[in-house]
PDB file of N, CA and C in Angstrom:
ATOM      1  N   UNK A   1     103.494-217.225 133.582  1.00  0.00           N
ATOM      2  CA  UNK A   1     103.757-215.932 134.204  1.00  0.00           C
ATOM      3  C   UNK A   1     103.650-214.805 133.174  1.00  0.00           C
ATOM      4  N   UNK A   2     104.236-215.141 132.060  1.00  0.00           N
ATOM      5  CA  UNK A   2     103.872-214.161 130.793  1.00  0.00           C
ATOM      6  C   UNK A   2     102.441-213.358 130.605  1.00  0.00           C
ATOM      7  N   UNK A   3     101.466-214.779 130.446  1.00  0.00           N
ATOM      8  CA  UNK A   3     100.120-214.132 130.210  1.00  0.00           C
ATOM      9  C   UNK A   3      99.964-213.578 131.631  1.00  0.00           C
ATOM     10  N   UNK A   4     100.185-214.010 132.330  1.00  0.00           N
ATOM     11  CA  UNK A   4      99.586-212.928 133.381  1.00  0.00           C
ATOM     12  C   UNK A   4      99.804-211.997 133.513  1.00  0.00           C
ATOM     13  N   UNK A   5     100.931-211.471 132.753  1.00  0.00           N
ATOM     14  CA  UNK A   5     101.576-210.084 133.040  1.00  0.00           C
ATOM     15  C   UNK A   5     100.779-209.495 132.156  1.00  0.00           C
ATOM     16  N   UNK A   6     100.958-210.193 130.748  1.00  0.00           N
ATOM     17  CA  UNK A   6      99.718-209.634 129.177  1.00  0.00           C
ATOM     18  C   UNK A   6      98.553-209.234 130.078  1.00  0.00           C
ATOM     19  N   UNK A   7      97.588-210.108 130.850  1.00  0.00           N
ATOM     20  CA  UNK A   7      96.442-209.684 130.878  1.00  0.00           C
ATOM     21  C   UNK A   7      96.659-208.815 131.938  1.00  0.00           C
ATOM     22  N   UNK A   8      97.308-208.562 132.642  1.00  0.00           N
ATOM     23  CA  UNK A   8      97.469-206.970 133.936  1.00  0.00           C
ATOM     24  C   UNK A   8      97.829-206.149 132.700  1.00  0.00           C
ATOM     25  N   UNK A   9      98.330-206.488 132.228  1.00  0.00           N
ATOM     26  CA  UNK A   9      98.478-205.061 131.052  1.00  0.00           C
ATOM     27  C   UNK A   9      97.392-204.519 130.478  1.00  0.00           C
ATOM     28  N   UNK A  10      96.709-205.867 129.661  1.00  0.00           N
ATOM     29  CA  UNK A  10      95.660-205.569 128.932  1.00  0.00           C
ATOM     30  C   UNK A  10      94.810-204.592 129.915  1.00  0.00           C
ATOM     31  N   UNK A  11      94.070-204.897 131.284  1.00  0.00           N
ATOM     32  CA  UNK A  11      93.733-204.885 132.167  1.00  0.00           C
ATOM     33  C   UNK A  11      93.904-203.212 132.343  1.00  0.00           C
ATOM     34  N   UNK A  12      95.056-203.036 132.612  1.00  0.00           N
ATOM     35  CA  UNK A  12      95.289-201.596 132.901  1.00  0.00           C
ATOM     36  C   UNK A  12      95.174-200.751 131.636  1.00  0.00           C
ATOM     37  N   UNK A  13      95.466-201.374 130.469  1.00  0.00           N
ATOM     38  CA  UNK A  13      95.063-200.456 129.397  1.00  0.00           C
ATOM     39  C   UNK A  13      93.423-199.952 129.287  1.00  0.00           C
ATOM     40  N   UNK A  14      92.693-201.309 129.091  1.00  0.00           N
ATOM     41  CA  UNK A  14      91.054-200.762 129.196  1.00  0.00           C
ATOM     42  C   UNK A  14      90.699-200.102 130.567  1.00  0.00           C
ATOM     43  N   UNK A  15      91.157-199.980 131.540  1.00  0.00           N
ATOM     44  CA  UNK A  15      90.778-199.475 132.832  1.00  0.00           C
ATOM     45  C   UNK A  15      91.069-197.912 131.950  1.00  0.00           C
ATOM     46  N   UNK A  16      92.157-197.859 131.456  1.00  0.00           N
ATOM     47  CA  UNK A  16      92.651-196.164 131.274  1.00  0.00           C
ATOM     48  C   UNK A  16      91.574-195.793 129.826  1.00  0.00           C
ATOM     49  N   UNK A  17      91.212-196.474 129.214  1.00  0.00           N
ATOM     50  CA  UNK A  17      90.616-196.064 127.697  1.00  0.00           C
ATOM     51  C   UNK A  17      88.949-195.848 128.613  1.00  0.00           C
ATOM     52  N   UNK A  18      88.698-196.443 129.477  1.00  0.00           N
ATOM     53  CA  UNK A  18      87.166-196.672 130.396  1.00  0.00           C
ATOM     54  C   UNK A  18      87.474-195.002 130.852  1.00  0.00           C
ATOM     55  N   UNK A  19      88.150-194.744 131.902  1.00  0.00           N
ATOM     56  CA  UNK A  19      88.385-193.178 132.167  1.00  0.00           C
ATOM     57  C   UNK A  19      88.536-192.298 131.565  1.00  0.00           C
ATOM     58  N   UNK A  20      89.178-192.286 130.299  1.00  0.00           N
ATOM     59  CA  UNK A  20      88.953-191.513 129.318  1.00  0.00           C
ATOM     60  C   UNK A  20      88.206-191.241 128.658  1.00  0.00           C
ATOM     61  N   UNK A  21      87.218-192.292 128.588  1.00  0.00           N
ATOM     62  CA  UNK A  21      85.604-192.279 127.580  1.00  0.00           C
ATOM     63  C   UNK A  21      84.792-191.693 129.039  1.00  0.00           C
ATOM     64  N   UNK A  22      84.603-191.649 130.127  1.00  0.00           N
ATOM     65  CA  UNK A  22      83.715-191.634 131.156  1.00  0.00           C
ATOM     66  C   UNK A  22      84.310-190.264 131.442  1.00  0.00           C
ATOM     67  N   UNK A  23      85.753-189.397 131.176  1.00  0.00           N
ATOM     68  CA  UNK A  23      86.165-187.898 131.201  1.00  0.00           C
ATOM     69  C   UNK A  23      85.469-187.411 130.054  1.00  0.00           C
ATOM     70  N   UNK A  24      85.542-188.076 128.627  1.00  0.00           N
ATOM     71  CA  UNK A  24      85.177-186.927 127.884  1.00  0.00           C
ATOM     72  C   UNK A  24      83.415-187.145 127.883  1.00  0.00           C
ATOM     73  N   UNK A  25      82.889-187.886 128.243  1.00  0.00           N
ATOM     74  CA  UNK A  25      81.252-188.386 128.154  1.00  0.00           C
ATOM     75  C   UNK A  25      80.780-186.558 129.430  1.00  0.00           C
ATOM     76  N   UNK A  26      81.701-186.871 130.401  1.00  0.00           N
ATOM     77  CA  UNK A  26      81.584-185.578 131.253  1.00  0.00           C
ATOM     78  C   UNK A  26      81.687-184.192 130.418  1.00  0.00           C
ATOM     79  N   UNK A  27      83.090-184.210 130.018  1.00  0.00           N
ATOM     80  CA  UNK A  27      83.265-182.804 128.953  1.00  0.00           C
ATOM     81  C   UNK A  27      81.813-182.381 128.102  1.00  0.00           C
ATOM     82  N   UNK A  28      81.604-183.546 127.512  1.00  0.00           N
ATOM     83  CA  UNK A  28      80.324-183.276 126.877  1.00  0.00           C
ATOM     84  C   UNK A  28      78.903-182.794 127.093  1.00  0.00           C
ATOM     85  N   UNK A  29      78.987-183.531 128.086  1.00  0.00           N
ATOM     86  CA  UNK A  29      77.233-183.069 129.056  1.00  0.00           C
ATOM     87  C   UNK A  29      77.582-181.328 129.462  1.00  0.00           C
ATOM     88  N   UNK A  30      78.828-181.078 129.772  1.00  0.00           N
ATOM     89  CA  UNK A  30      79.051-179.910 130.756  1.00  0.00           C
ATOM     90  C   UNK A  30      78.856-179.281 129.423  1.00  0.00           C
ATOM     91  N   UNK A  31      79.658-179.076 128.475  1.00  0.00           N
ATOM     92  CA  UNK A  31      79.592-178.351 127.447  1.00  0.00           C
ATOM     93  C   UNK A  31      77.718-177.874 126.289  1.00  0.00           C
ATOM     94  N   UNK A  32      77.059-179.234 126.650  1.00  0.00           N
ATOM     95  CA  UNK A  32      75.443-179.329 126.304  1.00  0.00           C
ATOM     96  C   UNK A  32      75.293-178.396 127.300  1.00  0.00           C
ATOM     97  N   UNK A  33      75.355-178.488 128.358  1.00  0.00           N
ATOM     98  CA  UNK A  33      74.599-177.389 129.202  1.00  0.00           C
ATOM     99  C   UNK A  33      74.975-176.169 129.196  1.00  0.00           C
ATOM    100  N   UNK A  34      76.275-175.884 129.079  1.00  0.00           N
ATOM    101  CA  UNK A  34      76.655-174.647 128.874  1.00  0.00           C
ATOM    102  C   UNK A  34      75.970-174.141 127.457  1.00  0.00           C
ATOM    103  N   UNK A  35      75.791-174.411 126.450  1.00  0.00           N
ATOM    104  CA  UNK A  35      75.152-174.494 125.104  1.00  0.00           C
ATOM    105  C   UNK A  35      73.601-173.714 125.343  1.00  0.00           C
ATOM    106  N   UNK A  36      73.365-174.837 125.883  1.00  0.00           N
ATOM    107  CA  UNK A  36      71.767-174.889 126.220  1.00  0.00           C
ATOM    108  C   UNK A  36      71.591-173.017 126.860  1.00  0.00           C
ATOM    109  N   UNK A  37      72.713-173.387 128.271  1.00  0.00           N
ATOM    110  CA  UNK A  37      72.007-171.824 128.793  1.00  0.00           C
ATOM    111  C   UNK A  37      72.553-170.630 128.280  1.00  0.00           C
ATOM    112  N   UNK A  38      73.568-170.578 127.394  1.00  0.00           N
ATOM    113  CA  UNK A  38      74.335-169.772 126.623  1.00  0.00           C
ATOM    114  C   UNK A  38      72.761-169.384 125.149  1.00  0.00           C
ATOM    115  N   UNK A  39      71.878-170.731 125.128  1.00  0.00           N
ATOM    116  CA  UNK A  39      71.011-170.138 123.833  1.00  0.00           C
ATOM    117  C   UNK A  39      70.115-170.068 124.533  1.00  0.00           C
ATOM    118  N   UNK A  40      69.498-170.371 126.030  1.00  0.00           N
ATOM    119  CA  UNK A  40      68.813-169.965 126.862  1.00  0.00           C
ATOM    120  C   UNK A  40      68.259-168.245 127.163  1.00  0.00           C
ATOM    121  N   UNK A  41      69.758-167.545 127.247  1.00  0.00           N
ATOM    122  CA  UNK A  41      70.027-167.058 127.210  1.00  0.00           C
ATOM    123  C   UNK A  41      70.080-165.772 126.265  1.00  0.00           C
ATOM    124  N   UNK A  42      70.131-166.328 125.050  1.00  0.00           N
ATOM    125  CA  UNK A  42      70.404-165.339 124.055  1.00  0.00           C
ATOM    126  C   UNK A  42      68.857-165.238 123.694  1.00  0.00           C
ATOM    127  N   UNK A  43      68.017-166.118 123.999  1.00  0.00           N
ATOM    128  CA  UNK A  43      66.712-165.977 123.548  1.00  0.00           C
ATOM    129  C   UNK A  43      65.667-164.819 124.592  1.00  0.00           C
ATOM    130  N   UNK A  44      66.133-165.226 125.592  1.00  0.00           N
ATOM    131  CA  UNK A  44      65.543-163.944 126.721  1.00  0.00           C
ATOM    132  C   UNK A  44      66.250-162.693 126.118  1.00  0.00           C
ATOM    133  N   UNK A  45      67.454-162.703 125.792  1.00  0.00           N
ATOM    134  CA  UNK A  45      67.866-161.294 125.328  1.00  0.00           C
ATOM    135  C   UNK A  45      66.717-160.782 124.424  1.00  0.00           C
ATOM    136  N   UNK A  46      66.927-161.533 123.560  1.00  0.00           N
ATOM    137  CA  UNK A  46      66.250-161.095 122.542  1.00  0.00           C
ATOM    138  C   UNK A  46      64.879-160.536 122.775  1.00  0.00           C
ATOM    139  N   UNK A  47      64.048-161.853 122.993  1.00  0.00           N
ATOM    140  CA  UNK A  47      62.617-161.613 123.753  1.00  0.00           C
ATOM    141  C   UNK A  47      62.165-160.307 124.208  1.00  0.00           C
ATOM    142  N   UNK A  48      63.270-159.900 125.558  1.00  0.00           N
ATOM    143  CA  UNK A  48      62.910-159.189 126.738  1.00  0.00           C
ATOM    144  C   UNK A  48      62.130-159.916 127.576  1.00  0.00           C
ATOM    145  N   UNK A  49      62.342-159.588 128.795  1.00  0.00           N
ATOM    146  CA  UNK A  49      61.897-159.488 130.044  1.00  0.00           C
ATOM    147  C   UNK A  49      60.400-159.446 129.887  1.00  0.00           C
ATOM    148  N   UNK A  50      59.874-158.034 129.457  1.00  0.00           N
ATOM    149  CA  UNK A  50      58.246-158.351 129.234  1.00  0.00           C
ATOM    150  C   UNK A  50      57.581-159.496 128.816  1.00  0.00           C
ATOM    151  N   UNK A  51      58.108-159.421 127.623  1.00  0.00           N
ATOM    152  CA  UNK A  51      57.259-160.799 126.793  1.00  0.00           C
ATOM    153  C   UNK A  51      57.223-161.484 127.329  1.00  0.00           C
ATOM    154  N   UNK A  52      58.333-162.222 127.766  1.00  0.00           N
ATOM    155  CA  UNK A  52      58.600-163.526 128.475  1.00  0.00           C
ATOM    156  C   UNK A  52      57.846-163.237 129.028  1.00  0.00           C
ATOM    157  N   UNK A  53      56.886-162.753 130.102  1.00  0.00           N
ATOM    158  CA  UNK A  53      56.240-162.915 131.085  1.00  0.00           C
ATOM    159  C   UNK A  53      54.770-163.112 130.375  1.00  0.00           C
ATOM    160  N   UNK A  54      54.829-162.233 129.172  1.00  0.00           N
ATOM    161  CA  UNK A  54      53.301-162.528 128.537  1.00  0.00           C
ATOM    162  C   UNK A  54      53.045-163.651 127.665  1.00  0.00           C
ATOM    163  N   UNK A  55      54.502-163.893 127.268  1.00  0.00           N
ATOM    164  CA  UNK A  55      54.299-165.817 126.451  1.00  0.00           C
ATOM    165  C   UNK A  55      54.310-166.629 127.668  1.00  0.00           C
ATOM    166  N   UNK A  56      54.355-166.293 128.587  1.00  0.00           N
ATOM    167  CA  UNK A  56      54.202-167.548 129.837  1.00  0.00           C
ATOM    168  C   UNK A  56      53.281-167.372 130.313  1.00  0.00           C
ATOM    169  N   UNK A  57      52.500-166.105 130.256  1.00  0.00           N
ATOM    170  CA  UNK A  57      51.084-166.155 130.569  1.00  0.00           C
ATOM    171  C   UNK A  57      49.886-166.773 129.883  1.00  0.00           C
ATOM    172  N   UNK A  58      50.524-166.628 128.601  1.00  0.00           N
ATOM    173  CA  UNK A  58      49.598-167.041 127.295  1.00  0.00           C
ATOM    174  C   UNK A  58      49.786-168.712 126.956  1.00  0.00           C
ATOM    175  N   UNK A  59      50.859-169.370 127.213  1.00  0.00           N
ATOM    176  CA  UNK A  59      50.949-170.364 127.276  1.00  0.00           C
ATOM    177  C   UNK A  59      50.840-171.558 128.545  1.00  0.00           C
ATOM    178  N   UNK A  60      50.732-170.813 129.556  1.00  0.00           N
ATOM    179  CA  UNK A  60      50.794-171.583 130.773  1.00  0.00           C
ATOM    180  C   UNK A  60      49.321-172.327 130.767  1.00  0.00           C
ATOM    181  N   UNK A  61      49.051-173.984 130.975  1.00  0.00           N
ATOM    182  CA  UNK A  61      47.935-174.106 131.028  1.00  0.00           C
ATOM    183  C   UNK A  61      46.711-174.318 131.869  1.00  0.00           C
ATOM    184  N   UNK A  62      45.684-174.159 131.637  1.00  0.00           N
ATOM    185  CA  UNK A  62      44.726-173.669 132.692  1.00  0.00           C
ATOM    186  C   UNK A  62      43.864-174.838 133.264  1.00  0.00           C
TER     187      UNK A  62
END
């Protein structure tokens, strides 16, 4: 009866360390993307509006 209780324990411990790695694996992706369009972002600033339209003209392929 002992070990069985050990392994429901064990059991519930890796279930909780599994949710916690699979919460912060989430935190992370959300935070890459926020990153991404935050330097997405800062690069159109920079750019402008025009350009962008003429480096996508100049690069788009034919």
């Amino acid at each position: 009866m002992k070990e069985l209780e050990n392994v429901m324990s064990q059991l519930e411990r890796e279930t909780k360390k599994k949710e916690q790695a699979e919460n912060k694996i989430k935190l992370l992706k959300q935070k890459k993307s926020k990153l991404k369009r935050n330097a997405e972002t800062k690069r159109k600033v920079q750019k402008g509006g025009v350009f962008e339209a003429f480096e996508r003209e100049i690069t788009s392929p034919r």
